[in-house]
N, C-alpha and C. Protein backbone atom coordinates (compact mmCIF):
# COMPACT_ATOMS: atom_id res chain seq x y z
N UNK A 1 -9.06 -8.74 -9.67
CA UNK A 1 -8.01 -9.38 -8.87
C UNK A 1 -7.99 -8.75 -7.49
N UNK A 2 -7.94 -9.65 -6.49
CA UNK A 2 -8.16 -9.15 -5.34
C UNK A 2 -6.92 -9.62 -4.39
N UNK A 3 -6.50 -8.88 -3.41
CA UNK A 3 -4.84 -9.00 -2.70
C UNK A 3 -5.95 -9.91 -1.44
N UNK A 4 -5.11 -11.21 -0.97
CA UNK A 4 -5.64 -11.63 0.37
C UNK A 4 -5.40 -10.98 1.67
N UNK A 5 -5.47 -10.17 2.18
CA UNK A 5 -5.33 -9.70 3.06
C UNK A 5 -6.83 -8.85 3.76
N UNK A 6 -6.31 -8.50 5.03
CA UNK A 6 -7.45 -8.31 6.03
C UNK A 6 -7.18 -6.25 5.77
N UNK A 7 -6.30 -6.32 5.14
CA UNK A 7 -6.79 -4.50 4.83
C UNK A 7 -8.10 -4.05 3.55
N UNK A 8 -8.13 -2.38 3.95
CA UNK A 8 -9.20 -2.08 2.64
C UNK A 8 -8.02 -2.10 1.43
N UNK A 9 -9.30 -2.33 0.37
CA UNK A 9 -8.49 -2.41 -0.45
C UNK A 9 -8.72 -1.04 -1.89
N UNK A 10 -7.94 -1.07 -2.68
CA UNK A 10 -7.83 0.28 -3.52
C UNK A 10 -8.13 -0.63 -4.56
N UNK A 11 -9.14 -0.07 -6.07
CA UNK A 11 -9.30 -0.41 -6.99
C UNK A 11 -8.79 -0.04 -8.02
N UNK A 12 -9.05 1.41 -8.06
CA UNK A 12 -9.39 2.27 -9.17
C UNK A 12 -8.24 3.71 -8.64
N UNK A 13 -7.91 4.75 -10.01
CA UNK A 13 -7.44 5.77 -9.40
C UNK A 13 -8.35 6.88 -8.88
N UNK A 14 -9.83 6.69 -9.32
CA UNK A 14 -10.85 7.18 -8.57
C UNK A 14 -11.02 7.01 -7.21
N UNK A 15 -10.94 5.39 -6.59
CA UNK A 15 -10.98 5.00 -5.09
C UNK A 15 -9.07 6.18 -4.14
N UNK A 16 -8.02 5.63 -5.19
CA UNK A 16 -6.95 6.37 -4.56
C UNK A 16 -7.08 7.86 -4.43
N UNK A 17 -8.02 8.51 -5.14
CA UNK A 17 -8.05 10.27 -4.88
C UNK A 17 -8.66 9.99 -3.85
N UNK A 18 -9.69 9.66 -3.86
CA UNK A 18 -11.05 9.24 -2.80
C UNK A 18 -10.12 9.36 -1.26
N UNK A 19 -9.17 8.43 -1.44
CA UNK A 19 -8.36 7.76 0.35
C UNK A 19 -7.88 8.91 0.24
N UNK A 20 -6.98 9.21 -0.39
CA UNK A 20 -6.13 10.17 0.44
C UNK A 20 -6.73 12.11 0.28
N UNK A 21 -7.68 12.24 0.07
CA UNK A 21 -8.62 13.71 0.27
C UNK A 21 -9.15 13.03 1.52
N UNK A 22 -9.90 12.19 1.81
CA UNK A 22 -10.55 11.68 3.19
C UNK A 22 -9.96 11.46 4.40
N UNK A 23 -8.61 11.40 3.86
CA UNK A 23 -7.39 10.72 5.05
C UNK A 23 -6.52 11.30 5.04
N UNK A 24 -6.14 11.81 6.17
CA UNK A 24 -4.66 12.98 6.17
C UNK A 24 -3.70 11.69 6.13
N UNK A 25 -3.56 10.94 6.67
CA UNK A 25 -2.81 9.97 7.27
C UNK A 25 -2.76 8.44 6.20
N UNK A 26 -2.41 8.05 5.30
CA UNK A 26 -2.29 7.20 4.35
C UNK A 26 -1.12 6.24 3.95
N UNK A 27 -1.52 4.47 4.04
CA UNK A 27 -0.26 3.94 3.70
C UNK A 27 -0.58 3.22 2.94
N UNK A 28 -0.12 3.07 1.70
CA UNK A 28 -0.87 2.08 1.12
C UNK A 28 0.25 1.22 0.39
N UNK A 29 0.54 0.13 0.24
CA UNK A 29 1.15 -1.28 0.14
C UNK A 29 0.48 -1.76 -1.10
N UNK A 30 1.24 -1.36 -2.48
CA UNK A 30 0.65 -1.68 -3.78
C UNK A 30 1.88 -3.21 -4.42
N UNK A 31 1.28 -4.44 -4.39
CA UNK A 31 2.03 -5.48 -4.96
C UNK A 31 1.00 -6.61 -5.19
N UNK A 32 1.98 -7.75 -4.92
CA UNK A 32 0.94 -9.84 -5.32
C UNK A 32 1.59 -9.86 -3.75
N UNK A 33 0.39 -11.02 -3.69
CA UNK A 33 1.21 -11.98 -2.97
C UNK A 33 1.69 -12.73 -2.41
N UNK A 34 3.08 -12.03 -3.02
CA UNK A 34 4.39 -12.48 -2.89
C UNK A 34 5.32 -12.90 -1.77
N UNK A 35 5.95 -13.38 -1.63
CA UNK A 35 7.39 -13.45 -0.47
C UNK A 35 7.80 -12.07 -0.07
N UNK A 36 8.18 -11.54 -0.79
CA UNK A 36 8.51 -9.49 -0.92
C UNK A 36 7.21 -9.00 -0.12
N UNK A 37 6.20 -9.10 -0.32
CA UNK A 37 4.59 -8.13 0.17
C UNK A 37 3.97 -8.66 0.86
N UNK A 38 3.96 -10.25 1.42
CA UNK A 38 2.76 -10.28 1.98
C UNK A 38 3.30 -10.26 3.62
N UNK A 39 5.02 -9.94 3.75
CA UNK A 39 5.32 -9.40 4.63
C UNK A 39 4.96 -8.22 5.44
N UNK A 40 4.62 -7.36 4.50
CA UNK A 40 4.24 -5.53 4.94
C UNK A 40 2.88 -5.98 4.74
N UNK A 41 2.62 -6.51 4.56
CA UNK A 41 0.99 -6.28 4.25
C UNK A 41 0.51 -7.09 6.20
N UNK A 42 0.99 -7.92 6.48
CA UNK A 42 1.04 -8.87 8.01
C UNK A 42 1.13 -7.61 8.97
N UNK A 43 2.29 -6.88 8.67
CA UNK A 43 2.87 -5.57 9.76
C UNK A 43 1.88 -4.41 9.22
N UNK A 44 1.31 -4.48 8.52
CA UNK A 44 -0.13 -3.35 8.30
C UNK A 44 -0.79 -3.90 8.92
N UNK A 45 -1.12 -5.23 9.08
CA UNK A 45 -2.47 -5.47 9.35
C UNK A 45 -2.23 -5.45 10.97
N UNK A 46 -1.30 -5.64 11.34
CA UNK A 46 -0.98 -5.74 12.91
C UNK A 46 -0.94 -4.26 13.62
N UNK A 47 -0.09 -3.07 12.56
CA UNK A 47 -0.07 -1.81 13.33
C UNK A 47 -0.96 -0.89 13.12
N UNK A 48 -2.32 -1.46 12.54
CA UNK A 48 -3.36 -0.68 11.79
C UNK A 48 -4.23 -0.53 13.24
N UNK A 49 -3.98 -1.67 14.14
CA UNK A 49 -4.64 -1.70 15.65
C UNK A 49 -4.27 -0.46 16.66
N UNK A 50 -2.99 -0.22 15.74
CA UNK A 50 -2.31 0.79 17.20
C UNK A 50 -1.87 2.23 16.65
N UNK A 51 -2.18 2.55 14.83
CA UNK A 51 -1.87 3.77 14.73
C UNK A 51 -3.64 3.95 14.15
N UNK A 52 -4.41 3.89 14.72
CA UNK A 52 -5.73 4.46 14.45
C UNK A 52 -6.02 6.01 13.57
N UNK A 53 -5.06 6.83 13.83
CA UNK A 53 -5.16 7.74 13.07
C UNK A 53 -4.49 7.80 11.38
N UNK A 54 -3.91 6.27 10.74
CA UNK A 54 -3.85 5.87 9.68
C UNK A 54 -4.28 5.18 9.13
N UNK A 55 -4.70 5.54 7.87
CA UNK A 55 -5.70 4.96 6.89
C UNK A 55 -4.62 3.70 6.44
N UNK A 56 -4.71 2.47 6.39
CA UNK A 56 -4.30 1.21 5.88
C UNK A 56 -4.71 0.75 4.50
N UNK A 57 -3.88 0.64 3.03
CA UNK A 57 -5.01 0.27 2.49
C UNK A 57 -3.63 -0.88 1.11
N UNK A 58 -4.28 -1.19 0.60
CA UNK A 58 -3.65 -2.44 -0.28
C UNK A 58 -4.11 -2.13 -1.74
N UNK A 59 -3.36 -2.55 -2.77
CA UNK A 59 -3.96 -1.80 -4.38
C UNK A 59 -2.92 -3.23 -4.81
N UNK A 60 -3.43 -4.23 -6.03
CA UNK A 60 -2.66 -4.95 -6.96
C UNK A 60 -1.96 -4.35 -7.67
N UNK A 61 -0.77 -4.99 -7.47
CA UNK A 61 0.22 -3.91 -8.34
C UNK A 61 -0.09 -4.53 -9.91
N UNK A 62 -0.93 -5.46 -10.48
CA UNK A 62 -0.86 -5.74 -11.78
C UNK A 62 -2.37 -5.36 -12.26
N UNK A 63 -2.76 -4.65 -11.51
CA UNK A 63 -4.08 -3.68 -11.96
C UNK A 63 -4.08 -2.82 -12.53
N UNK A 64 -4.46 -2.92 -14.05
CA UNK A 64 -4.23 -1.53 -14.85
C UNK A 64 -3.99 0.32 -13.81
N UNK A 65 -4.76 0.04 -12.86
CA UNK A 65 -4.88 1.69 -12.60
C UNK A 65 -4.03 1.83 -11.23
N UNK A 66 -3.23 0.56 -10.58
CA UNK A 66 -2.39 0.70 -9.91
C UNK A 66 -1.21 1.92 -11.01
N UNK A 67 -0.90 1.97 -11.94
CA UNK A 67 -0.27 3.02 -12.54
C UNK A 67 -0.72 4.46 -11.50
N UNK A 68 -1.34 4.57 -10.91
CA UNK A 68 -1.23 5.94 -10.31
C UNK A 68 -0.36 5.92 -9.56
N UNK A 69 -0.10 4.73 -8.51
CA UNK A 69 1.06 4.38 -7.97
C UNK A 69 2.42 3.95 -8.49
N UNK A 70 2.86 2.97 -9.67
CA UNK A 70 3.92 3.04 -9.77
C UNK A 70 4.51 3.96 -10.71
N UNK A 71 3.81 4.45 -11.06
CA UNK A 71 3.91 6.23 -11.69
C UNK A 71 4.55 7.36 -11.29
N UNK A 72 4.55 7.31 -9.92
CA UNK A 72 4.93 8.33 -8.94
C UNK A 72 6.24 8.93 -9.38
N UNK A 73 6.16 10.30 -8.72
CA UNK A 73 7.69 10.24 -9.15
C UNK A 73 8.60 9.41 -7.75
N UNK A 74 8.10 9.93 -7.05
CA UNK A 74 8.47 9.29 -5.54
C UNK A 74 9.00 7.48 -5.42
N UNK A 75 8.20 6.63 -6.67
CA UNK A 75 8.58 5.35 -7.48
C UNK A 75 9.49 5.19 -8.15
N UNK A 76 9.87 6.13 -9.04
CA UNK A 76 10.93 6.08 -10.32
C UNK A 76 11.34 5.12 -9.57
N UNK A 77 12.20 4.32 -10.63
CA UNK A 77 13.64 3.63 -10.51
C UNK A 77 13.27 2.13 -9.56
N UNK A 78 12.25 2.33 -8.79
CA UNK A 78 12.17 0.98 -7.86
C UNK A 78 12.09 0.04 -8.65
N UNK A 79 12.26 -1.57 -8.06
CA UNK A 79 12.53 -2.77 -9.02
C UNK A 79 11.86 -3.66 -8.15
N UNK A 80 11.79 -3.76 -6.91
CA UNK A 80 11.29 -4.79 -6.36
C UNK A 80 10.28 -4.39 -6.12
N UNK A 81 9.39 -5.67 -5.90
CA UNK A 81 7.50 -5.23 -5.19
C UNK A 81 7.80 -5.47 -3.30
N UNK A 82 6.91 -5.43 -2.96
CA UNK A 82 5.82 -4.10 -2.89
C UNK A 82 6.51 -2.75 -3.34
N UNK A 83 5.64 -1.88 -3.64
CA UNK A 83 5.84 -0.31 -3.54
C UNK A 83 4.46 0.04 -2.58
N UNK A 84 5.39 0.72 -1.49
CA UNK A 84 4.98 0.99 -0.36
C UNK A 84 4.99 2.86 -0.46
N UNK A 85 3.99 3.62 -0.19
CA UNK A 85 4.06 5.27 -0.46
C UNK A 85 2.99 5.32 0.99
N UNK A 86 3.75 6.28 1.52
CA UNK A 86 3.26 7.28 2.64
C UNK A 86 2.65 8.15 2.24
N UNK A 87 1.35 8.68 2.65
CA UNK A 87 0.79 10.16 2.15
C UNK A 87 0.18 10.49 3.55
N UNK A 88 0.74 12.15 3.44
CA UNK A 88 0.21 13.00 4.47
C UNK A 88 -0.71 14.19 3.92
N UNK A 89 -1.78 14.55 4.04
CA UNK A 89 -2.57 15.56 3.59
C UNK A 89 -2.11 15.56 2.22
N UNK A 90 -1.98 14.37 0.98
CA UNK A 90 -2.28 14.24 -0.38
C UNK A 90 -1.01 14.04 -0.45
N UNK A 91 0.14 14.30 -0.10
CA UNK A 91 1.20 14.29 -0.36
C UNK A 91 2.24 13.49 -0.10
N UNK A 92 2.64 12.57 -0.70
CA UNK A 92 4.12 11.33 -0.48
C UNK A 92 4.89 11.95 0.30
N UNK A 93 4.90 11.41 1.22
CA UNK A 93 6.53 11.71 2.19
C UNK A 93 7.06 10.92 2.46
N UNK A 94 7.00 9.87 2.52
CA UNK A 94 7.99 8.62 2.07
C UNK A 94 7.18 7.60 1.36
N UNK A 95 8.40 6.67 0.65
CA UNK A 95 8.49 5.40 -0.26
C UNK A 95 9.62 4.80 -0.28
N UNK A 96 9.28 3.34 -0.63
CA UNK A 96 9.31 2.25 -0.37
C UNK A 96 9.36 0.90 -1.14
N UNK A 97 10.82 0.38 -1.57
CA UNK A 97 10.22 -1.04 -2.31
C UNK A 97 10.79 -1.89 -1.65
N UNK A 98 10.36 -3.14 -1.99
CA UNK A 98 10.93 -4.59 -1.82
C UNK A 98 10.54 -4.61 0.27
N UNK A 99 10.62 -6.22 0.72
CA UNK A 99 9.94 -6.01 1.98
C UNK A 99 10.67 -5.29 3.01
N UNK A 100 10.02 -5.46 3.95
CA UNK A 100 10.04 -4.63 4.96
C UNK A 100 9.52 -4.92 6.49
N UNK A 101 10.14 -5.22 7.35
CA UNK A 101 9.79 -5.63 8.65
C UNK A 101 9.11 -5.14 9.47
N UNK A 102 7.96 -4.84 10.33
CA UNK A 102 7.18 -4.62 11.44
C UNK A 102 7.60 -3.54 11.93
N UNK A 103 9.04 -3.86 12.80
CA UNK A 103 9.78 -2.32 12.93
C UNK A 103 10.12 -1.33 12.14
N UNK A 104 10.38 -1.73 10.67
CA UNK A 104 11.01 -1.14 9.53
C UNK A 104 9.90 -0.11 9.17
N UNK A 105 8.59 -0.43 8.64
CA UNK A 105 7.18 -0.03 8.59
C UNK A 105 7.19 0.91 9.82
N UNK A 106 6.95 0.79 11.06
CA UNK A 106 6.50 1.29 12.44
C UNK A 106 7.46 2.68 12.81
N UNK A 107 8.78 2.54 12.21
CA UNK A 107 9.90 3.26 12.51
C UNK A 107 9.33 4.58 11.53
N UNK A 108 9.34 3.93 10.40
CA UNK A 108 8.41 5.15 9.13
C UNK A 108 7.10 5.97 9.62
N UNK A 109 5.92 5.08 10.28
CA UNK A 109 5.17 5.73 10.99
C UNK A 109 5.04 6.65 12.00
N UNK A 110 6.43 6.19 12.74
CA UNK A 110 6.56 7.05 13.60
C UNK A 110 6.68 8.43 13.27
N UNK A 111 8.04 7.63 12.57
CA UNK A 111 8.59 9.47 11.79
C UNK A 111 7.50 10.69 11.00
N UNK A 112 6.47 9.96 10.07
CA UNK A 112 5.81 10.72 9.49
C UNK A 112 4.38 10.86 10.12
N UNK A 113 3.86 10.10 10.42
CA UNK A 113 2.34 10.55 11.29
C UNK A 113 2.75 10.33 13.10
């Protein structure tokens, strides 16, 4: 199953160790889609031009090994899709469910990379 969008995309929890050891800088946007995701996934694909020093990347949230993501503890409790997780040098520093606007996304970027 493959997400339509113009980002890379995540398969496996092998590919997710892979991104974020390679990438200090990591956002990755795990859902369908949906009405909820293919919002953030538009504002990735648009601010992926202008924060170059972040890795962009997309994972199906109904992919057996998306579980590395909604696993998180940083996830608990979320209900709506997308689940959206920030990683800086391996580590979540922010998350994220249900959509999210251009600025909403960009405001987060700012703050953490």
């Amino acid at each position: 199953m493959e997400l339509l969008t113009r980002l890379e995309h995540i398969h496996s929890e092998t590919e997710f160790n892979q991104v974020i050891r390679e990438n200090p800088n990591v956002m990755i946007c795990c859902g369908r889609m949906g009405p909820m995701c293919v919002p953030v996934y538009s504002a990735m694909e648009i601010l992926k031009e202008q924060y170059k020093d972040v890795a962009f990347f997309d994972m199906p949230f109904d992919h057996p090994e998306a579980l590395v993501i909604r696993n998180l503890p940083e996830c608990r409790g979320f209900m709506g899709l997308p689940f959206t997780v920030y990683l800086k040098n391996g580590k979540v520093v922010k998350a994220t469910t249900s959509i999210l606007s251009q600025d909403q996304v960009e405001a987060i970027l700012k703050e953490f990379f």
